[in-house]
PDB file of N, CA and C in Angstrom:
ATOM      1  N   UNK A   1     -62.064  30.984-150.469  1.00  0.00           N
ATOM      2  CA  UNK A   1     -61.455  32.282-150.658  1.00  0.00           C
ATOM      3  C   UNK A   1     -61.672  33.180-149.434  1.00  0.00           C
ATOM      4  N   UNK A   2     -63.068  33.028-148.991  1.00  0.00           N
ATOM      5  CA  UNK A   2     -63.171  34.104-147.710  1.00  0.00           C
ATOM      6  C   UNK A   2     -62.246  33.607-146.713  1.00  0.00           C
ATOM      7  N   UNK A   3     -62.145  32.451-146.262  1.00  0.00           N
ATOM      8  CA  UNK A   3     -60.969  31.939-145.396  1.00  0.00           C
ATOM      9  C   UNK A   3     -59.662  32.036-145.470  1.00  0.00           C
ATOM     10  N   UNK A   4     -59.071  32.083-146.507  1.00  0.00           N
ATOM     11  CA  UNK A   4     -57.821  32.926-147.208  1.00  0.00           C
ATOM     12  C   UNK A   4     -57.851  34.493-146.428  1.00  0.00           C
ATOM     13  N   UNK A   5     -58.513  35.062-146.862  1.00  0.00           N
ATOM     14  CA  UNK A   5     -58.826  36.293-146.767  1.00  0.00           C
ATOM     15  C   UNK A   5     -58.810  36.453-145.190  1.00  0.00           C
ATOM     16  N   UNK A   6     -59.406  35.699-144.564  1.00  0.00           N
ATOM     17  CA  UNK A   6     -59.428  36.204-142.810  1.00  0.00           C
ATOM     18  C   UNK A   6     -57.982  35.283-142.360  1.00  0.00           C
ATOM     19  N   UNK A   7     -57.039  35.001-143.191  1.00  0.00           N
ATOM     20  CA  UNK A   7     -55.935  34.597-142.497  1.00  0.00           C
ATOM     21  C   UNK A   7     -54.881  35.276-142.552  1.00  0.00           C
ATOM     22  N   UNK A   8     -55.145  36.014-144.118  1.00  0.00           N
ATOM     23  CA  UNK A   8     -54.289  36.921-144.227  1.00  0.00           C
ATOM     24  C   UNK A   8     -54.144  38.040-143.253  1.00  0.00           C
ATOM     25  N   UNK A   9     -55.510  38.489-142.974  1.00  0.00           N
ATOM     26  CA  UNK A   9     -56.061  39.709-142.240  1.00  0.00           C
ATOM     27  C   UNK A   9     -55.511  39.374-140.973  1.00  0.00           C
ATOM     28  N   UNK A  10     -55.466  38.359-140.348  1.00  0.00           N
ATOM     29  CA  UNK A  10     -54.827  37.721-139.084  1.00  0.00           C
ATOM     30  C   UNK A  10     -53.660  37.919-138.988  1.00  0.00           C
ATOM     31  N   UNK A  11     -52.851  37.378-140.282  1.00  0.00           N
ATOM     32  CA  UNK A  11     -51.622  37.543-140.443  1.00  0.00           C
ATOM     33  C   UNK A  11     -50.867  39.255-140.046  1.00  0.00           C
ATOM     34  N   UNK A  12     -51.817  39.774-141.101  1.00  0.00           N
ATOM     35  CA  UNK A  12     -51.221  41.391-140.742  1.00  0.00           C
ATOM     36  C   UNK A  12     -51.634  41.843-139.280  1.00  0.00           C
ATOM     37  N   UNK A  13     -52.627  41.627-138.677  1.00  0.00           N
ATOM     38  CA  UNK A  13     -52.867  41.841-137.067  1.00  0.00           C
ATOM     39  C   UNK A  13     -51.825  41.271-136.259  1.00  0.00           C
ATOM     40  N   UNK A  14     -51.322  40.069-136.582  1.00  0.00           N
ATOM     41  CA  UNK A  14     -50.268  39.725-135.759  1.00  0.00           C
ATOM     42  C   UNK A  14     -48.792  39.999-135.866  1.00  0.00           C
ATOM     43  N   UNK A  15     -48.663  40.529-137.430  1.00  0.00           N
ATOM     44  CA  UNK A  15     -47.198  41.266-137.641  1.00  0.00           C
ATOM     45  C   UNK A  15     -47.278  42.888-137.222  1.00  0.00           C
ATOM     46  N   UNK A  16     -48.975  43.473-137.304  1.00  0.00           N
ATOM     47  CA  UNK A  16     -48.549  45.092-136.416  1.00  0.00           C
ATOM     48  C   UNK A  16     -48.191  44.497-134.721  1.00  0.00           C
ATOM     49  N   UNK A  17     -48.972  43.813-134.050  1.00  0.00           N
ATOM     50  CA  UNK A  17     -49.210  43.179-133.325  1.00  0.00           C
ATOM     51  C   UNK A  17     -47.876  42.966-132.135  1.00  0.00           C
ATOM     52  N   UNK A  18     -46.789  42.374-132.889  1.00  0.00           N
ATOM     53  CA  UNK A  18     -45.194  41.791-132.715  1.00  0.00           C
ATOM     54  C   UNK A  18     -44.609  43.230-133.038  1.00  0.00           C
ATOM     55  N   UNK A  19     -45.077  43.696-134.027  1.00  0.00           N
ATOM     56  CA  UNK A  19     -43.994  45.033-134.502  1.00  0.00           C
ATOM     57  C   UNK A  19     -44.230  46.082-133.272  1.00  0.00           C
ATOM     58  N   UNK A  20     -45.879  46.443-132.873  1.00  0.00           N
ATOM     59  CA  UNK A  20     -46.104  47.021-131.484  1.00  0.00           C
ATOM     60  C   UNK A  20     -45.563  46.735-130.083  1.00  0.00           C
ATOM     61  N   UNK A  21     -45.503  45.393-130.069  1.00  0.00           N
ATOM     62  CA  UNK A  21     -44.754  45.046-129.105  1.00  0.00           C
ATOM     63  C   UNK A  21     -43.149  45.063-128.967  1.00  0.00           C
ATOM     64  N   UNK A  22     -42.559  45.424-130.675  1.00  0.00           N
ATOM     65  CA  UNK A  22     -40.882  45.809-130.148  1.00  0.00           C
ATOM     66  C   UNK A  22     -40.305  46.640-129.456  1.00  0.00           C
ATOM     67  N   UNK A  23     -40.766  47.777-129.443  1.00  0.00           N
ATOM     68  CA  UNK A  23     -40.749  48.909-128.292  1.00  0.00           C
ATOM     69  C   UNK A  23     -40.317  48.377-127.459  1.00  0.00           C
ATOM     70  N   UNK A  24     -41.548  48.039-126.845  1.00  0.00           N
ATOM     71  CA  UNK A  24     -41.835  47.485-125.332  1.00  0.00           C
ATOM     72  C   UNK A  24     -40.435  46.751-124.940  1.00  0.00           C
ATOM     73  N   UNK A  25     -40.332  45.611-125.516  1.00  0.00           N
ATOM     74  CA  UNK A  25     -39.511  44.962-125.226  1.00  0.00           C
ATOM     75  C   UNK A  25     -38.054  44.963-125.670  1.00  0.00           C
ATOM     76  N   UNK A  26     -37.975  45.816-126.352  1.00  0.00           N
ATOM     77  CA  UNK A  26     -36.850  46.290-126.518  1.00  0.00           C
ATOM     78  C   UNK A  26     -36.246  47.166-125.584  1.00  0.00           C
ATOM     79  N   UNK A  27     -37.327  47.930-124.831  1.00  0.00           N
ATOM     80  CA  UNK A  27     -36.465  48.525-123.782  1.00  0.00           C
ATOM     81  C   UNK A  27     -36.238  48.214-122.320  1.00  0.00           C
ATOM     82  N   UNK A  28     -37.112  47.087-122.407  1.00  0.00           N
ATOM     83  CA  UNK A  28     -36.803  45.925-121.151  1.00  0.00           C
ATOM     84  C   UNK A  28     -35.591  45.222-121.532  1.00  0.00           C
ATOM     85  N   UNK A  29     -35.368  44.874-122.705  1.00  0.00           N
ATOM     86  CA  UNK A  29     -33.705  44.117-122.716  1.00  0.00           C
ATOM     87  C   UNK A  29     -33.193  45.037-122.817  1.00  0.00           C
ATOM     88  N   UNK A  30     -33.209  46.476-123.153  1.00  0.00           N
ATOM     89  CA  UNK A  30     -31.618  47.074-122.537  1.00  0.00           C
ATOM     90  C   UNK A  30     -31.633  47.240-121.086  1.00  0.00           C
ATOM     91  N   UNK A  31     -33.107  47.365-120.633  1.00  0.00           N
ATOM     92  CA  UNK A  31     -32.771  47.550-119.064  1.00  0.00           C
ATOM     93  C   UNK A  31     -32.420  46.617-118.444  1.00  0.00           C
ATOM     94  N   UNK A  32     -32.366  44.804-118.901  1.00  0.00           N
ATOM     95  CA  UNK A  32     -32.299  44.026-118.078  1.00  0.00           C
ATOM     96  C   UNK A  32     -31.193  43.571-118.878  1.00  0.00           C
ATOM     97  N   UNK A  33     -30.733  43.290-119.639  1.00  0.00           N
ATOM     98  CA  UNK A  33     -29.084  43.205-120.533  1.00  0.00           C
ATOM     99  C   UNK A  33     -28.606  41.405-119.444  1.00  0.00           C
ATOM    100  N   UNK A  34     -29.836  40.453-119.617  1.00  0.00           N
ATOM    101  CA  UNK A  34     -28.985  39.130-118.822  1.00  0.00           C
ATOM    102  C   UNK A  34     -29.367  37.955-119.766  1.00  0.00           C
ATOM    103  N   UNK A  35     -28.306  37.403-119.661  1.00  0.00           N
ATOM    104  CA  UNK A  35     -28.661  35.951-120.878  1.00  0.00           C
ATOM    105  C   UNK A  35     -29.701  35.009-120.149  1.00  0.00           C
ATOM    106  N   UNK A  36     -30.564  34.803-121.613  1.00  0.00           N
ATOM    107  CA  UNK A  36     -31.685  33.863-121.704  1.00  0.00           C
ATOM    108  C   UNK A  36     -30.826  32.530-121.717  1.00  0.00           C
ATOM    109  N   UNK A  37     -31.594  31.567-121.248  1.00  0.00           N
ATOM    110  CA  UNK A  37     -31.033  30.268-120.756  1.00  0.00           C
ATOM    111  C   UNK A  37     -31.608  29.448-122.011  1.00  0.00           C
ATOM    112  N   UNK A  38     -30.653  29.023-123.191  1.00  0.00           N
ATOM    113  CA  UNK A  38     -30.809  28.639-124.072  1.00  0.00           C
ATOM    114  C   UNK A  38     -31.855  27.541-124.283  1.00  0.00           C
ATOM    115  N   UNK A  39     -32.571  26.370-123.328  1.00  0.00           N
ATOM    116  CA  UNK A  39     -33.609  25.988-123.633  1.00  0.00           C
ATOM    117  C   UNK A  39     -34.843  26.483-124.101  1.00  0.00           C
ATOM    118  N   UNK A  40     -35.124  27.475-123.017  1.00  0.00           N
ATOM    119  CA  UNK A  40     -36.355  28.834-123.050  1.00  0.00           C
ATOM    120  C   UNK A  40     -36.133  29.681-123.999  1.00  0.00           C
ATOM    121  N   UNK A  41     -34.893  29.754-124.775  1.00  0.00           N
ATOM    122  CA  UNK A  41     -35.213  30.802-126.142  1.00  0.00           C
ATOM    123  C   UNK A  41     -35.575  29.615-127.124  1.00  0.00           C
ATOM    124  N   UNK A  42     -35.101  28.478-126.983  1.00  0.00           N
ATOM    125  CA  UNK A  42     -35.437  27.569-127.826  1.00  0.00           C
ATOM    126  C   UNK A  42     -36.844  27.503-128.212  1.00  0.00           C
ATOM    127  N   UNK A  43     -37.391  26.923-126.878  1.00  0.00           N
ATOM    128  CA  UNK A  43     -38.812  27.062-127.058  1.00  0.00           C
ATOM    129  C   UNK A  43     -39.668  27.816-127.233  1.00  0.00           C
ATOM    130  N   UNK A  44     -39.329  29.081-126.657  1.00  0.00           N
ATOM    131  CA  UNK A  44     -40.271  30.488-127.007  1.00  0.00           C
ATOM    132  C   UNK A  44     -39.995  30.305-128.464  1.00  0.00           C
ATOM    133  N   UNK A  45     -38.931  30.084-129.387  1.00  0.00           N
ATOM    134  CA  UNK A  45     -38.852  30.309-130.992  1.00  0.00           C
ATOM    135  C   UNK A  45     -39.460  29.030-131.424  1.00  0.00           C
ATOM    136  N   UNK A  46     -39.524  28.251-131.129  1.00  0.00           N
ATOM    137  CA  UNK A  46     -40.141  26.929-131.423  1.00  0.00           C
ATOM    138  C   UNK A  46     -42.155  27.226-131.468  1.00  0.00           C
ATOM    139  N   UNK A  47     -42.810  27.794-130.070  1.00  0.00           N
ATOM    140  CA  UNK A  47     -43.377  28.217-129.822  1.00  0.00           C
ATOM    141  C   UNK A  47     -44.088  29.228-131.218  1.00  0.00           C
ATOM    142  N   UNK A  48     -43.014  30.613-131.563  1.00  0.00           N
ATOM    143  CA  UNK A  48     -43.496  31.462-132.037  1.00  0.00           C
ATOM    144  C   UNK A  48     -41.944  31.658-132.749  1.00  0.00           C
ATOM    145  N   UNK A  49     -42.122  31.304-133.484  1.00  0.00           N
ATOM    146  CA  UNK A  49     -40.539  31.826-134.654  1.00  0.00           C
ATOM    147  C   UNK A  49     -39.918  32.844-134.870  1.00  0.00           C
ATOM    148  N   UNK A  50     -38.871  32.955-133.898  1.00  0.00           N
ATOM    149  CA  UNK A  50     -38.456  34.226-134.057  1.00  0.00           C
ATOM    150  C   UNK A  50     -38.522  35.431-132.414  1.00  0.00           C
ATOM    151  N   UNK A  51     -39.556  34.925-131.766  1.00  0.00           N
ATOM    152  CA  UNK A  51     -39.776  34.722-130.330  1.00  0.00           C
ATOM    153  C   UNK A  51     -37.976  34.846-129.093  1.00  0.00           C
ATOM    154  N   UNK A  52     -37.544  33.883-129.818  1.00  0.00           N
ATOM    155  CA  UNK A  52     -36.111  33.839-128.719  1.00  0.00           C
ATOM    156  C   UNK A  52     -35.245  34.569-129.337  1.00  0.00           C
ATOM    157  N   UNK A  53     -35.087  34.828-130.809  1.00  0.00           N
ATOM    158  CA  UNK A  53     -33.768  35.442-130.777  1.00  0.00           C
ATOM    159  C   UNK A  53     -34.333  37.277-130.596  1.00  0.00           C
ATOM    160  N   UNK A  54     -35.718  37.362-130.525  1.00  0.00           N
ATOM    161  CA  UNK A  54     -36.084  39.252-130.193  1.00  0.00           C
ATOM    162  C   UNK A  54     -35.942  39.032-128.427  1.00  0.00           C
ATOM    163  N   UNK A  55     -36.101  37.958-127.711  1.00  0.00           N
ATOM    164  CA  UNK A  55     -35.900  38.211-126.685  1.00  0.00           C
ATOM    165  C   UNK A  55     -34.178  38.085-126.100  1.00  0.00           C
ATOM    166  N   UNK A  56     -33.817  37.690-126.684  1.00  0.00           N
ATOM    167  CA  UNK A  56     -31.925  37.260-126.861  1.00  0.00           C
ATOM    168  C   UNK A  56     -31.544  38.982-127.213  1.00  0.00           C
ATOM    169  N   UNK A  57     -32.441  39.996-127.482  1.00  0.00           N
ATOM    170  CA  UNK A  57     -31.944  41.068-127.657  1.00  0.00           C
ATOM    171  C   UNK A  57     -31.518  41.160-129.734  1.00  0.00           C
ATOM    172  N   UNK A  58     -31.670  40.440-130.321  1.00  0.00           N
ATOM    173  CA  UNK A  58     -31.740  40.856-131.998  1.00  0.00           C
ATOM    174  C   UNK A  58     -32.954  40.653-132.627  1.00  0.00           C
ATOM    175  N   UNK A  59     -33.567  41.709-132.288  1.00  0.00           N
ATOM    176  CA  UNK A  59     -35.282  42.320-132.476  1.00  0.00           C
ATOM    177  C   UNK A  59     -34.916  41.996-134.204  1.00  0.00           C
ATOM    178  N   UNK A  60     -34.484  42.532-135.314  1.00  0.00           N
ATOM    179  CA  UNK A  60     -33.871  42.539-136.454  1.00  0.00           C
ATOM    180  C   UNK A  60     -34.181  41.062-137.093  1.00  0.00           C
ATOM    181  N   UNK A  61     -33.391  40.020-136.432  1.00  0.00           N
ATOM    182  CA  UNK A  61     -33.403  38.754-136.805  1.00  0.00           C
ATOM    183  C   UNK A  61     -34.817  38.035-136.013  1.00  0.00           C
ATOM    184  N   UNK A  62     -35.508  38.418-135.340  1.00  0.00           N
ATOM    185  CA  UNK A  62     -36.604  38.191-134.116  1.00  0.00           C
ATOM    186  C   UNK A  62     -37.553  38.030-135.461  1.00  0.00           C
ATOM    187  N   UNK A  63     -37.677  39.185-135.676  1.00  0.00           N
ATOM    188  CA  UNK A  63     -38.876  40.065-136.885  1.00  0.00           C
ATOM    189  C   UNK A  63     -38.783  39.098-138.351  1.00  0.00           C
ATOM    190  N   UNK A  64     -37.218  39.257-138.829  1.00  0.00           N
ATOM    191  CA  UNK A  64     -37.237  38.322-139.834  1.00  0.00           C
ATOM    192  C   UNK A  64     -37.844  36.894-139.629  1.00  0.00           C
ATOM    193  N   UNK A  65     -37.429  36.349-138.729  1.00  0.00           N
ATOM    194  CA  UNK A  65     -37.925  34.875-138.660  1.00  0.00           C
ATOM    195  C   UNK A  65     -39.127  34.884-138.524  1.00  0.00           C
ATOM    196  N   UNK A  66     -39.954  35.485-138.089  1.00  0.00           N
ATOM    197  CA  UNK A  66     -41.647  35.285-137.811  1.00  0.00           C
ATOM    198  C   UNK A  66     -42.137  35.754-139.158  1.00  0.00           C
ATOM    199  N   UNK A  67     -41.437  36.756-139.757  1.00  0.00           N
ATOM    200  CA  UNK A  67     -41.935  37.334-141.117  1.00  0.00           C
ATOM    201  C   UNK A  67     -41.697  36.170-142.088  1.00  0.00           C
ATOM    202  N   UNK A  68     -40.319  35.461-142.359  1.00  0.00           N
ATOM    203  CA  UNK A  68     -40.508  34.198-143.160  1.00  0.00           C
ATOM    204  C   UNK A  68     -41.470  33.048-142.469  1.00  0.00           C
ATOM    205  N   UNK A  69     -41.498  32.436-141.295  1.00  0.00           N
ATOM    206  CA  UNK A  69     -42.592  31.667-141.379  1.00  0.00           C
ATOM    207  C   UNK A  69     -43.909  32.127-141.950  1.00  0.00           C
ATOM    208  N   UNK A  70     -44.360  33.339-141.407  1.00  0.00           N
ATOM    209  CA  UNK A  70     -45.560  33.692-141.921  1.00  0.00           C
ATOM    210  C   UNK A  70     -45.694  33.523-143.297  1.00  0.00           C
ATOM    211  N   UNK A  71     -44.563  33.973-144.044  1.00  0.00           N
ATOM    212  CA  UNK A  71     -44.743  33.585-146.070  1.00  0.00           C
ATOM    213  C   UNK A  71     -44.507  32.194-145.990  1.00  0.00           C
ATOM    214  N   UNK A  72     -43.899  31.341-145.120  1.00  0.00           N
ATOM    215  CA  UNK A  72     -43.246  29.940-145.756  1.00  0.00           C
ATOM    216  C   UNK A  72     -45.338  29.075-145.414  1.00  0.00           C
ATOM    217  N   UNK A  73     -45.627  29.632-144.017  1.00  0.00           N
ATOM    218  CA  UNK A  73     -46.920  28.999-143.738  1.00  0.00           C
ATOM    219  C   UNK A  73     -48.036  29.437-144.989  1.00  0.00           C
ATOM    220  N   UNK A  74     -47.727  30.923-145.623  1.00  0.00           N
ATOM    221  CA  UNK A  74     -49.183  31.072-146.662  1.00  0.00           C
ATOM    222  C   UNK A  74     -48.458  30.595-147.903  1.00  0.00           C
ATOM    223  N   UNK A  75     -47.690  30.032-148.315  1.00  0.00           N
ATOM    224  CA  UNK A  75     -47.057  29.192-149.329  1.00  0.00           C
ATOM    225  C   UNK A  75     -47.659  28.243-148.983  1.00  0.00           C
ATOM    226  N   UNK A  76     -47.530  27.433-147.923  1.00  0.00           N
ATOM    227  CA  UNK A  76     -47.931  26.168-147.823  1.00  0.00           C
ATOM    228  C   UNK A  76     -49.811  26.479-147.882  1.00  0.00           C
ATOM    229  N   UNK A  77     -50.498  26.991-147.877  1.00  0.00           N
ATOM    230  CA  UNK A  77     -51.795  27.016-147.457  1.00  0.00           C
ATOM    231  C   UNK A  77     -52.296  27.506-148.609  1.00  0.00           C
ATOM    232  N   UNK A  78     -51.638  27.917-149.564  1.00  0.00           N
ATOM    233  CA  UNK A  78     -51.776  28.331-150.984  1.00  0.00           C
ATOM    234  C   UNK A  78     -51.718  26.713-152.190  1.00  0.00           C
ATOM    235  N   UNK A  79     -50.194  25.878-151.395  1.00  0.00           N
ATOM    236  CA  UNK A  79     -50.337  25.314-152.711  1.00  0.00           C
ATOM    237  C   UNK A  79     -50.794  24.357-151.558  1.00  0.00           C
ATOM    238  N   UNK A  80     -51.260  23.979-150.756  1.00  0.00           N
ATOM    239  CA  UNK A  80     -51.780  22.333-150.017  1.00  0.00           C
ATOM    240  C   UNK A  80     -52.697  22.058-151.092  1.00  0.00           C
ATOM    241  N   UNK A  81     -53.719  22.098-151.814  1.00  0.00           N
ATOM    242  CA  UNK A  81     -54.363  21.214-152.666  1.00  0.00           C
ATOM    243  C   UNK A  81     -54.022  20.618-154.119  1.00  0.00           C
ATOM    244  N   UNK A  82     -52.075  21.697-154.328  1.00  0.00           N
ATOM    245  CA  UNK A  82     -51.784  20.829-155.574  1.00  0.00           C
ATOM    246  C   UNK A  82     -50.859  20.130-154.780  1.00  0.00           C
ATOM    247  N   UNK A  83     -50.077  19.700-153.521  1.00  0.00           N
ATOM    248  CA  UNK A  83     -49.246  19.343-153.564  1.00  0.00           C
ATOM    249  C   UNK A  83     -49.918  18.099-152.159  1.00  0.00           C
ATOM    250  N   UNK A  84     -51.060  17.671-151.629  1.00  0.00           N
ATOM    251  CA  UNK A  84     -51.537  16.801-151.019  1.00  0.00           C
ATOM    252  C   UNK A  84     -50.938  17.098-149.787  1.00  0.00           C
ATOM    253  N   UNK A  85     -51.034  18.086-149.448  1.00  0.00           N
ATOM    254  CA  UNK A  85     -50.301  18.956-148.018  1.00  0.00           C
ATOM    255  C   UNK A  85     -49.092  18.828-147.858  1.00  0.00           C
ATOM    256  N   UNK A  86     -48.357  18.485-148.585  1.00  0.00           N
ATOM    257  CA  UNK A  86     -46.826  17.955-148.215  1.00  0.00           C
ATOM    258  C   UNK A  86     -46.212  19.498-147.861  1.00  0.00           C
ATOM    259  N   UNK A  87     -46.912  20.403-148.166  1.00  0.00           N
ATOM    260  CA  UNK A  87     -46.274  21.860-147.772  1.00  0.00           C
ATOM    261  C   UNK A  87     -46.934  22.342-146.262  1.00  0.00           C
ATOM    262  N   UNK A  88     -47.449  21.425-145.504  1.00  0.00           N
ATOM    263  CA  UNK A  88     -47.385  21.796-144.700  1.00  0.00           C
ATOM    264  C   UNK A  88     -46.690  21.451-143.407  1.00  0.00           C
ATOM    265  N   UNK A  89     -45.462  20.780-143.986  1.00  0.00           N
ATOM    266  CA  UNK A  89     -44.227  20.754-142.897  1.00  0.00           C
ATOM    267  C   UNK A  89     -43.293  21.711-143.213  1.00  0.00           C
ATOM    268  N   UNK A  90     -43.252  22.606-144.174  1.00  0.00           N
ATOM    269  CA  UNK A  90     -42.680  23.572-144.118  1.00  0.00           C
ATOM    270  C   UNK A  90     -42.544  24.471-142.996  1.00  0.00           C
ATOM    271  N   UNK A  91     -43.644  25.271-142.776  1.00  0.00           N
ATOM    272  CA  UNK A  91     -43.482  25.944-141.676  1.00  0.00           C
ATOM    273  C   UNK A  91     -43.097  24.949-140.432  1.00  0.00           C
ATOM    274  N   UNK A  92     -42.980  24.071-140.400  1.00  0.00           N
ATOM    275  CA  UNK A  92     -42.921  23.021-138.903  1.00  0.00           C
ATOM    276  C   UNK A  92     -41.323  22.997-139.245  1.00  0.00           C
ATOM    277  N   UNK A  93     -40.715  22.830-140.142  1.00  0.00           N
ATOM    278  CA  UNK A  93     -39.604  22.985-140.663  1.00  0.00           C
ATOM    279  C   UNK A  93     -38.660  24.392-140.043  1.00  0.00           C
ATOM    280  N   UNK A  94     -39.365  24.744-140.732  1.00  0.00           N
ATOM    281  CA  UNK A  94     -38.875  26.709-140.493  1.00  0.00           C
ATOM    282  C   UNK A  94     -38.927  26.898-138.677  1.00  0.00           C
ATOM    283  N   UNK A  95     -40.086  26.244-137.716  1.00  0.00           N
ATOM    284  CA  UNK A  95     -40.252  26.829-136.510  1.00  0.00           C
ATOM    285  C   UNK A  95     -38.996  25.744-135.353  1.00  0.00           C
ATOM    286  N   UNK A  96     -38.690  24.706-135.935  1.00  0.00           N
ATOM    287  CA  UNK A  96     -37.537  23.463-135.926  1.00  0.00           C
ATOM    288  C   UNK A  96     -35.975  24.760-136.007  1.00  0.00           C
ATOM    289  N   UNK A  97     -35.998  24.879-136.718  1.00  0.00           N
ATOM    290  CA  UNK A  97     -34.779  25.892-137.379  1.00  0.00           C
ATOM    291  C   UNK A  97     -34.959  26.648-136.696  1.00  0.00           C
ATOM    292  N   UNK A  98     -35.649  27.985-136.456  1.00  0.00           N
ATOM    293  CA  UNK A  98     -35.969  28.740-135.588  1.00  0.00           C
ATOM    294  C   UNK A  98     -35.828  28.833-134.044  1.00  0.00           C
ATOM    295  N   UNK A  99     -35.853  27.109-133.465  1.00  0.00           N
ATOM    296  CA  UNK A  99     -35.669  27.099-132.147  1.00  0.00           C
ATOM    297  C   UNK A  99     -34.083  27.022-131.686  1.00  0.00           C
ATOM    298  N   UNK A 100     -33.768  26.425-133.168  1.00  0.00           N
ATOM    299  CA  UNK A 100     -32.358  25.770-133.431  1.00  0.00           C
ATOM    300  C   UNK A 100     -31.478  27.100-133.062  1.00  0.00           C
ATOM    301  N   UNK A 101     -31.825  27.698-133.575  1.00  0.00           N
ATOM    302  CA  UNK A 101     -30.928  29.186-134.174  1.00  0.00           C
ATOM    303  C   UNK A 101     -31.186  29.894-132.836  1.00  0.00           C
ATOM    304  N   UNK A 102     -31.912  29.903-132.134  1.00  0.00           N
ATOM    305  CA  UNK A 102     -32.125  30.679-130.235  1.00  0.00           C
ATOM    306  C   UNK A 102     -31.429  29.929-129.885  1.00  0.00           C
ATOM    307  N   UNK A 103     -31.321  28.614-129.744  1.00  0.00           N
ATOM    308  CA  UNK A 103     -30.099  28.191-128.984  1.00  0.00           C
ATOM    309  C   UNK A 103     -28.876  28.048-128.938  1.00  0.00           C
ATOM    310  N   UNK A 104     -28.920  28.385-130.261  1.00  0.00           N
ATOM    311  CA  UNK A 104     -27.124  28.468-130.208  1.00  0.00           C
ATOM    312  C   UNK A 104     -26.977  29.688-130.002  1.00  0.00           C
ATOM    313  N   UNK A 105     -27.713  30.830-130.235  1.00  0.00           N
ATOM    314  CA  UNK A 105     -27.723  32.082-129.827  1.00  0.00           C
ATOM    315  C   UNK A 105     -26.916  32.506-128.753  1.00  0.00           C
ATOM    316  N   UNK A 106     -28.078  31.407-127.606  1.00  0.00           N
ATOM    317  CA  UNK A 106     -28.581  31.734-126.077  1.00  0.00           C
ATOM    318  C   UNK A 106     -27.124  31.020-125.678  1.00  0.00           C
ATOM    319  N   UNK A 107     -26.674  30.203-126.455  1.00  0.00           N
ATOM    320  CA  UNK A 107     -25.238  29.022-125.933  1.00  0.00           C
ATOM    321  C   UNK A 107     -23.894  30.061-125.752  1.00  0.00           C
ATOM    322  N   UNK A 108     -24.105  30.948-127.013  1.00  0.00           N
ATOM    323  CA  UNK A 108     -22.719  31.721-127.100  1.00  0.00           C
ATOM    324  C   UNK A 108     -22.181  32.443-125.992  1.00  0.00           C
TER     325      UNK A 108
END
């Protein structure tokens, strides 16, 4: 339970964390307004979910995707002992999709 507890706490440090950092980078992509080269958003979202499409300039959809992995990963870390971890390709799932979705982004 205490380990639960310091992941959650992690969890919310790293969603003020990303949310602090939209600013920032939000006003570097209007100042720099040039397409990301669809491998590198791939992987930055692959990387960190949600990563390529806030740097692709849709902070909105950026935020969502890191916010569902984060529930799809404490789903999985919740039920791994009734389900023999099989929930933990979920999030590997979700960060797969995630890289998917920057690149076609970054393609358009």
């Amino acid at each position: 339970m205490k380990g639960l507890i310091t992941k959650l706490a992690l969890i919310v440090v790293l969603v003020f964390a990303f949310q602090a950092l939209t600013g920032t980078f939000a006003m570097a992509a209007e100042a720099q307004a040039q397409k990301l080269d669809p491998l590198l958003a791939a992987v930055a979202s692959l990387i960190l979910p949600g990563l390529g499409q806030y740097l692709l300039g849709d902070q909105a959809k950026g935020i969502n995707h890191l916010l569902i992995y984060l529930g799809v990963w404490l789903v999985g870390v919740i039920l791994a002992p009734f389900t023999a971890g099989i929930t933990s390709i979920l999030p590997v799932a979700w960060a797969i999709y995630s890289a998917y979705d920057a690149y076609q982004m970054a393609s358009k």
